[in-house]
Every structure is written in C-alpha cells, then in structure tokens.
Protein backbone atom coordinates (compact mmCIF):
# COMPACT_ATOMS: atom_id res chain seq x y z
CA UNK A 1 4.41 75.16 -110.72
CA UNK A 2 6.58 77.99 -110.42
CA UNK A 3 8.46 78.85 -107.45
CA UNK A 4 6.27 81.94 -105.97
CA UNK A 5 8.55 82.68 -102.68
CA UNK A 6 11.75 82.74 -104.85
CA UNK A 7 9.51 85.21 -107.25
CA UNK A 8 8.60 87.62 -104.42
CA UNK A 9 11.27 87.85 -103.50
CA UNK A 10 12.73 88.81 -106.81
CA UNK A 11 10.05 91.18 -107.41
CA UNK A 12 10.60 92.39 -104.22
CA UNK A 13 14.24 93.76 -104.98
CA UNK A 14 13.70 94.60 -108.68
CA UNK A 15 10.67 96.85 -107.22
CA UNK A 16 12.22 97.96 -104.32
CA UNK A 17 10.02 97.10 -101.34
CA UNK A 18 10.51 95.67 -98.42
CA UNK A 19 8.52 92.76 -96.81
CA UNK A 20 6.85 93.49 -93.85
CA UNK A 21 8.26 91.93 -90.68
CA UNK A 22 4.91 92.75 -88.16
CA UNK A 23 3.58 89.66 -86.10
CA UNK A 24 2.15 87.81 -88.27
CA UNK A 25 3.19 89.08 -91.78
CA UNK A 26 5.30 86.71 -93.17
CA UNK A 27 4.01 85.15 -97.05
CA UNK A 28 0.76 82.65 -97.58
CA UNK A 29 0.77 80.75 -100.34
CA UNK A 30 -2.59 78.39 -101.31
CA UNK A 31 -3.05 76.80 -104.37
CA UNK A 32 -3.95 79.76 -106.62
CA UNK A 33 -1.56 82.56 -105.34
CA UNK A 34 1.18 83.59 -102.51
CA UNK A 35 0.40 86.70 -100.80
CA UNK A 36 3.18 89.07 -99.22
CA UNK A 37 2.78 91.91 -97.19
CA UNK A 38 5.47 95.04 -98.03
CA UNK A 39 5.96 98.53 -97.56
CA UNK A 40 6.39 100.58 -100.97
CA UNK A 41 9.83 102.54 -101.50
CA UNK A 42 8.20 105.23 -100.12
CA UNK A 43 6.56 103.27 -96.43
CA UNK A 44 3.27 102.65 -98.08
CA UNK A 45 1.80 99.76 -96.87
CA UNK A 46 0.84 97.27 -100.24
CA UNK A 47 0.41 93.69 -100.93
CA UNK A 48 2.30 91.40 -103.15
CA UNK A 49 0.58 88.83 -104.71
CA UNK A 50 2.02 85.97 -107.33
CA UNK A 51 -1.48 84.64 -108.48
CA UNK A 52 -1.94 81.76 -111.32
CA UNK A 53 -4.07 82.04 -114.03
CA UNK A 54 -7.33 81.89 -112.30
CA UNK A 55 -6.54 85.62 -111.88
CA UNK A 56 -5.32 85.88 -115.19
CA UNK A 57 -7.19 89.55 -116.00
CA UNK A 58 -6.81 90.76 -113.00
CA UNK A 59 -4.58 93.32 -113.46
CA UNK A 60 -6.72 94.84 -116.14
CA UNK A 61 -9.82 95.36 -113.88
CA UNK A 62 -8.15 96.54 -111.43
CA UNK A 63 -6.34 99.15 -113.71
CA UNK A 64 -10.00 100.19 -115.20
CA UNK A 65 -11.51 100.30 -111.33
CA UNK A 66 -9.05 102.75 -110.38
CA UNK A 67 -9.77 102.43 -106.48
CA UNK A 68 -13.42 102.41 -107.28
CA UNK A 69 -14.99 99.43 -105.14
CA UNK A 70 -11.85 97.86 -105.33
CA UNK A 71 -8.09 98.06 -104.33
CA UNK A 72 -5.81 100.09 -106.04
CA UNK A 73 -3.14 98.52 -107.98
CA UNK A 74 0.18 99.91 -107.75
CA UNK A 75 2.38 97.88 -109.98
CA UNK A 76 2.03 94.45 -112.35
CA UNK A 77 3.75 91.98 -113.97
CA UNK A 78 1.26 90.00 -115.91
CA UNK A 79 3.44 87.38 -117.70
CA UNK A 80 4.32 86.41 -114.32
CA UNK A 81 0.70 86.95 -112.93
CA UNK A 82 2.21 89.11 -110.32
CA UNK A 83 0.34 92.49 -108.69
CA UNK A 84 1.45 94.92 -106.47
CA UNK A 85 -1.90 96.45 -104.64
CA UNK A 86 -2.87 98.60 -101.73
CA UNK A 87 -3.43 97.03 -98.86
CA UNK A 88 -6.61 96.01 -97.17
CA UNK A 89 -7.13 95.38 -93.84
CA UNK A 90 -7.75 91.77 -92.21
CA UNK A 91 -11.44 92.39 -91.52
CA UNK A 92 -13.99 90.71 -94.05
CA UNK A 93 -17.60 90.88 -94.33
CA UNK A 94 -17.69 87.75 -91.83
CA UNK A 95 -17.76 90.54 -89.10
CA UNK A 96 -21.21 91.48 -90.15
CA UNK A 97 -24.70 89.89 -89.98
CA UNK A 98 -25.64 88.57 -93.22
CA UNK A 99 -28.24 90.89 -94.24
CA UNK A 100 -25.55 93.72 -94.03
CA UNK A 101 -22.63 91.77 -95.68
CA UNK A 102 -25.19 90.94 -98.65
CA UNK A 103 -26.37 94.82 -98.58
CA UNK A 104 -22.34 95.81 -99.07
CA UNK A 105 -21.87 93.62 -102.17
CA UNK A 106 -24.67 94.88 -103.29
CA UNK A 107 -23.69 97.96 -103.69
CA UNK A 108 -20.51 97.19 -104.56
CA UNK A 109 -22.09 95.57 -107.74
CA UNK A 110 -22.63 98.66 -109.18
CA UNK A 111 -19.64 99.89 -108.82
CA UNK A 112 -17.74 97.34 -110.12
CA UNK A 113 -19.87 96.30 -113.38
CA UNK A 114 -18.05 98.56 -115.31
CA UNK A 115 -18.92 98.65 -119.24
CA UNK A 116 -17.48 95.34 -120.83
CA UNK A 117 -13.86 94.93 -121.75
CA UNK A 118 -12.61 93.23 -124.94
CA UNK A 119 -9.35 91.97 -123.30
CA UNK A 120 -11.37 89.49 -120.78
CA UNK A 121 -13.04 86.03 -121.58
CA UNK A 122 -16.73 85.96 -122.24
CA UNK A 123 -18.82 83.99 -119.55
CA UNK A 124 -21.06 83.15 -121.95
CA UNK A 125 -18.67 80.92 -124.22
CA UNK A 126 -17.52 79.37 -120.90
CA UNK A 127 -21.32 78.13 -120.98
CA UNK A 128 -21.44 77.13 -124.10
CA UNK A 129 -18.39 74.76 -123.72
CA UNK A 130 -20.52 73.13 -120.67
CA UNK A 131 -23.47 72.80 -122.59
CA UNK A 132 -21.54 70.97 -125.34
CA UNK A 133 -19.58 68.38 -122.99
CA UNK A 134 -21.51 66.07 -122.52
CA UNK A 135 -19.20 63.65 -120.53
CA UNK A 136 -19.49 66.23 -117.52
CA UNK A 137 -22.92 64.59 -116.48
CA UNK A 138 -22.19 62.75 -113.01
CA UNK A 139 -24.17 59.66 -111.33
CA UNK A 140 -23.70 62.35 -108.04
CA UNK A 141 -25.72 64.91 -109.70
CA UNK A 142 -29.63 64.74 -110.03
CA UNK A 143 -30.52 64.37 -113.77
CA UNK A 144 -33.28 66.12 -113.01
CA UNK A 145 -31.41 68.96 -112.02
CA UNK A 146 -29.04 68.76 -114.71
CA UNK A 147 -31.81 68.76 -117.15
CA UNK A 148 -33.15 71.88 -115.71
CA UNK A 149 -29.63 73.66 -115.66
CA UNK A 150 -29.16 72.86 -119.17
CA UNK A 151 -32.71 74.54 -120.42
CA UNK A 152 -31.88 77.63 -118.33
CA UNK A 153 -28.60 77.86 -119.84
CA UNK A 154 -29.95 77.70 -123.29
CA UNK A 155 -32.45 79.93 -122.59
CA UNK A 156 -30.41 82.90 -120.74
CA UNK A 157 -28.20 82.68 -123.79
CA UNK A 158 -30.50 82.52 -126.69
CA UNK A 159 -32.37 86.25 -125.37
CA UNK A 160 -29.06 87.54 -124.54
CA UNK A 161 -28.90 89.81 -121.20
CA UNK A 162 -28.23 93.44 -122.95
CA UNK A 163 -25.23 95.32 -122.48
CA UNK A 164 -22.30 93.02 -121.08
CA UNK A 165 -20.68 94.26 -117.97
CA UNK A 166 -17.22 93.38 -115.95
CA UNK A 167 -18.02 90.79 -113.06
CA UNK A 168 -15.64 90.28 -110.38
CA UNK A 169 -16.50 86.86 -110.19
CA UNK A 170 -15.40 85.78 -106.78
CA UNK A 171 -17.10 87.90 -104.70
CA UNK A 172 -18.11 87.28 -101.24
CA UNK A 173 -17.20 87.41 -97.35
CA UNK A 174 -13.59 86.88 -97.46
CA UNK A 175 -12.70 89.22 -100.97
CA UNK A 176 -14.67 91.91 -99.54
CA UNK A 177 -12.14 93.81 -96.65
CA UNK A 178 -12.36 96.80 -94.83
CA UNK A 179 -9.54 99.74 -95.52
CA UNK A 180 -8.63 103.00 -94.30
CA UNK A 181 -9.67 105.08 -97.71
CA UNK A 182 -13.15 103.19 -97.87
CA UNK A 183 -15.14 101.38 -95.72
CA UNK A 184 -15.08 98.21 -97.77
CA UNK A 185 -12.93 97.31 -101.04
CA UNK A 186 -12.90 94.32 -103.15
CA UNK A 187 -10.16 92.25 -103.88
CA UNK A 188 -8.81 88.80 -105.80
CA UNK A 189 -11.07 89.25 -108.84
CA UNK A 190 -11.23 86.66 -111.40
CA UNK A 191 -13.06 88.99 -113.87
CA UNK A 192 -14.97 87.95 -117.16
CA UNK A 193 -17.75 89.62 -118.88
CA UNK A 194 -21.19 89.02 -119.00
CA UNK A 195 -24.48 89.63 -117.28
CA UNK A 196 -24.91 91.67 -114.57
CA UNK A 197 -27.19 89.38 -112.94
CA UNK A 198 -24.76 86.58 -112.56
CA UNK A 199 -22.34 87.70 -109.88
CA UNK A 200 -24.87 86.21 -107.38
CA UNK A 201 -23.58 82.74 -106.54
CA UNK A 202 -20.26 83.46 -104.42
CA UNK A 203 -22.15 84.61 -101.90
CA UNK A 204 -24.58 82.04 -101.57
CA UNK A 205 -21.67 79.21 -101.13
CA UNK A 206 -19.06 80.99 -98.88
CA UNK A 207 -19.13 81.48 -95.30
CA UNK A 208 -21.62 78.63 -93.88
CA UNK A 209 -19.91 78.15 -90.84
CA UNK A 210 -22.54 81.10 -89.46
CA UNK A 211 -25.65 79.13 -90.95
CA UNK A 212 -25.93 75.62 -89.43
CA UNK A 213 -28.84 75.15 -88.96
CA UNK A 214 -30.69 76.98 -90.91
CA UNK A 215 -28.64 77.00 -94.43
CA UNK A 216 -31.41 76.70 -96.92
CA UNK A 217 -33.51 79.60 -95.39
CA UNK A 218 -30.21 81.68 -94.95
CA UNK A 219 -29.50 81.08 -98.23
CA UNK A 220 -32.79 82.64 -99.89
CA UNK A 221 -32.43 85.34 -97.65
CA UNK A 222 -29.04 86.20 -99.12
CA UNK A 223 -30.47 85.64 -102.29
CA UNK A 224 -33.24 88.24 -101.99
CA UNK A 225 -31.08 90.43 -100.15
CA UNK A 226 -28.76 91.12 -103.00
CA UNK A 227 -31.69 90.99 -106.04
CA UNK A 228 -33.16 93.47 -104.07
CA UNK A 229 -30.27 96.35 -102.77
CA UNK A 230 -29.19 95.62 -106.43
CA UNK A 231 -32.27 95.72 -108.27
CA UNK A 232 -31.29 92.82 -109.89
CA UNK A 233 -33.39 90.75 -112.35
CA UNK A 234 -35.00 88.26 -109.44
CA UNK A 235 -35.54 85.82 -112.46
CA UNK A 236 -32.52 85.58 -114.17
CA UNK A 237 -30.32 86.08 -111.50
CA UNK A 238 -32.02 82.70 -109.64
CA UNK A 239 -31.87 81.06 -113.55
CA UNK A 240 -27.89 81.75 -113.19
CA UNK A 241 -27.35 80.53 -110.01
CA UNK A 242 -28.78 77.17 -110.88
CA UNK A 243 -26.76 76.81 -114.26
CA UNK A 244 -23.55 77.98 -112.14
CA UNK A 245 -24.06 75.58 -109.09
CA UNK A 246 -25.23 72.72 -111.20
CA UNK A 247 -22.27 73.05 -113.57
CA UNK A 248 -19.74 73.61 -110.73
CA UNK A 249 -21.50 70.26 -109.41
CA UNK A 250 -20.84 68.26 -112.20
CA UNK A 251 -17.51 69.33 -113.03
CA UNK A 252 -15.92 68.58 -109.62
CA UNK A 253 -18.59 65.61 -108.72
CA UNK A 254 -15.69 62.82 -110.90
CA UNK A 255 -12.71 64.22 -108.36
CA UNK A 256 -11.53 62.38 -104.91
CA UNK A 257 -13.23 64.02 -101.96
CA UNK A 258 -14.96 66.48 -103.54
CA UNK A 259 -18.23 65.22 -101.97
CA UNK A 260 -18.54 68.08 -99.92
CA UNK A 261 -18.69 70.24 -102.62
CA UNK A 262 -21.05 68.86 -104.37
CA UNK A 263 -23.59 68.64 -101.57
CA UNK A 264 -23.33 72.46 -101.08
CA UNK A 265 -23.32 73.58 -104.75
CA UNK A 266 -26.41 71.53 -105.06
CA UNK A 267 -27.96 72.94 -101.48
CA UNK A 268 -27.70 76.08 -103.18
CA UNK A 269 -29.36 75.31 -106.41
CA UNK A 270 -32.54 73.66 -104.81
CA UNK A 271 -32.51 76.68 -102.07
CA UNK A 272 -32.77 79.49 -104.32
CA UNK A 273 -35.85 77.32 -106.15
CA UNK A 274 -37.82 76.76 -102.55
C-alpha cells in the first residue's frame, strides 16, 4: 500500500494548499482512503482525499455532477487516486429522523443518475461474474436464499432495466453532509452504471445504531420511503436488494470475523421480503 500521508503531503506543495490546523483537522486515514482538510491557494476551504481503487471513477462523476447533488471537485490526480473537493461540513443525515434522511437521498437520486457513462464499469457484468462463481456459496448463507438471489439476478438481467444511469453506489447517512452552498451534498462515490433502481441497499445497512429494537420494521420503512419519494420500481428495486445483500453475504461469509456482517446483510434481505 502506498504511503498516503507522505502523498498529501506532496500533493499538498505541488498544489499549493495548506493543511488546515483547526481543532480537530489533522488527516484520517481508513482502509480505503486518507482524508485531509486544506485551504485552497486562494483560503477556500477543500478536502484532500488519497482514495484506493474502490473510488477508482470517482473523479469522473464528480467532474460530470458539476456541484449538482454532489461536491464540487476542484482538482485530481487519478493515477494516484487523489481528489481535491469542496468541503462539506461534519453533519450527516444521522442528525435526522429516518423518514427525512431516506426522503433527502431520495431526491438526491435524481439528481445524481445522470445518463450512463462509457468510462465506468457496468454493474451488471459485476453480476454476472457472481452468478458464474460458483465457489462463493457459503455453509453461513441460507441456500434457500441463495437460490432465490440467483433467479432474481437472472431475471433483472435477462429484461434489462432501460436506459442505464450513473449510481453513486455508496450512498447513505454518513456520504450524505450538509454544506454552506446546499443543504445536503453527496460525497465518496464509488460510481458504476446500471439501473436506477439499485442504489437502494446502502441505506438499508448503514446507521443501525438508531434502530435496536426495531431493525426489521425500520428497515421496510426505509425501504418504502425511498421507492416512494423516488418513484422507484417497488419490484425491482426489492429484487436488487436481495441479489446485492445475498451476494455481499456470501462473498464476505469465508473471511475471519465477518459474522457480523453477514447477519445484517441477510437481516436486510429477509426484511425487505416481510
């Protein structure tokens, strides 16, 4: 893995910014990306982020957003999967009830599912790799429910879903953050094409920390929440849920203490089917 602190801070000379020294500012760095706070040459507050190639595209949506929905970026070095954006404030859609935080995606949805892009990967040829590998099936995953996700799959593919759109592809509470300019812009996209109805499951399996208790129930009503503000396809859009949670399921349900996981992307799958 490359070193991301040394890169920032390269980037952050050869681009002339200057890292923000507020309480509290200083670089985080997870597994995917670091994130830096800075000021722009000319005081503009922006973010520096050295991402990996789960954001590999990102640049390119953000480009053909242009502030629409979404942050604006400023600057990119995609080689080095590096992006210089606007900055968003700290607040997320955790602040808000569910109902509301659902209603915002929502309508960011139609925003954001832009016209298709060439330059992006296809989500449906991701599914078609899971459909042929077989040796993802796992003893933790219900055959039942494996069987099922495998029909749906072949069916949403074989009648095709239209026009192809740009999905974000991680959105939900935490890439959703409120800014001056807007009330509520999207960030950290890991953008492919395909249908518009399958943009659905990242926010069915963040934020449960505000559902115990009551997670299966919250979960439909998140579910129905966004189908609805977004007049999405209440069929397919359950149909790719399933295939997403059951394949997510099976591909981590082989790794150490991944348990977790796999009892939540399964919650999710049966939920949606209740």
């Amino acid at each position: 893995m490359p070193d991301r602190a040394a890169l920032a801070q390269h980037l952050i000379e050869q681009w002339r910014l200057r890292a923000d020294e507020g309480l509290g500012a200083g670089p985080e760095e997870d597994a995917d990306a670091l994130t830096q706070p800075v000021h722009t040459s000319d005081g503009a507050p922006a973010l520096l982020k050295i991402g990996s190639a789960a954001f590999t595209g990102e640049h390119l949506v953000l480009r053909r957003w242009a502030g629409d929905g979404a942050v604006r970026l400023l600057r990119a070095d995609p080689h080095r999967h590096a992006v210089l954006t606007e900055r968003a404030g700290p607040t997320t859609l955790a602040s808000l009830t569910d109902t509301d935080a659902c209603a915002v995606v929502a309508g960011l949805y139609a925003r954001l599912h832009v016209p298709a892009m060439p330059q992006l990967p296809s989500a449906a040829d991701t599914l078609r790799c899971w459909l042929d590998d077989a040796s993802l099936d796992s003893p933790a995953v219900p055959r039942r429910l494996v069987e099922q996700a495998r029909t749906l799959a072949s069916d949403l593919l074989a009648d095709g879903a239209g026009a192809e759109v740009v999905l974000h592809g991680n959105l939900h509470f935490s890439t959703v953050r409120a800014a001056e300019r807007a009330p509520w812009l999207a960030v950290d996209p890991r953008p492919v094409n395909g249908d518009r109805n399958d943009d659905v499951a990242p926010m069915l399996t963040h934020h449960w920390d505000g559902i115990a208790g009551r997670v299966r129930d919250a979960i439909r009503q998140r579910f129905w929440t966004l189908v609805d503000v977004a007049g999405l396809d209440e069929d397919r859009a359950r149909a790719w849920v399933i295939v997403r949670m059951v394949a997510a399921s099976t591909s981590v349900a082989t790794r150490a203490n991944r348990a977790d996981e796999v009892t939540r992307f399964l919650t999710v799958a049966k939920a949606v089917q209740d």
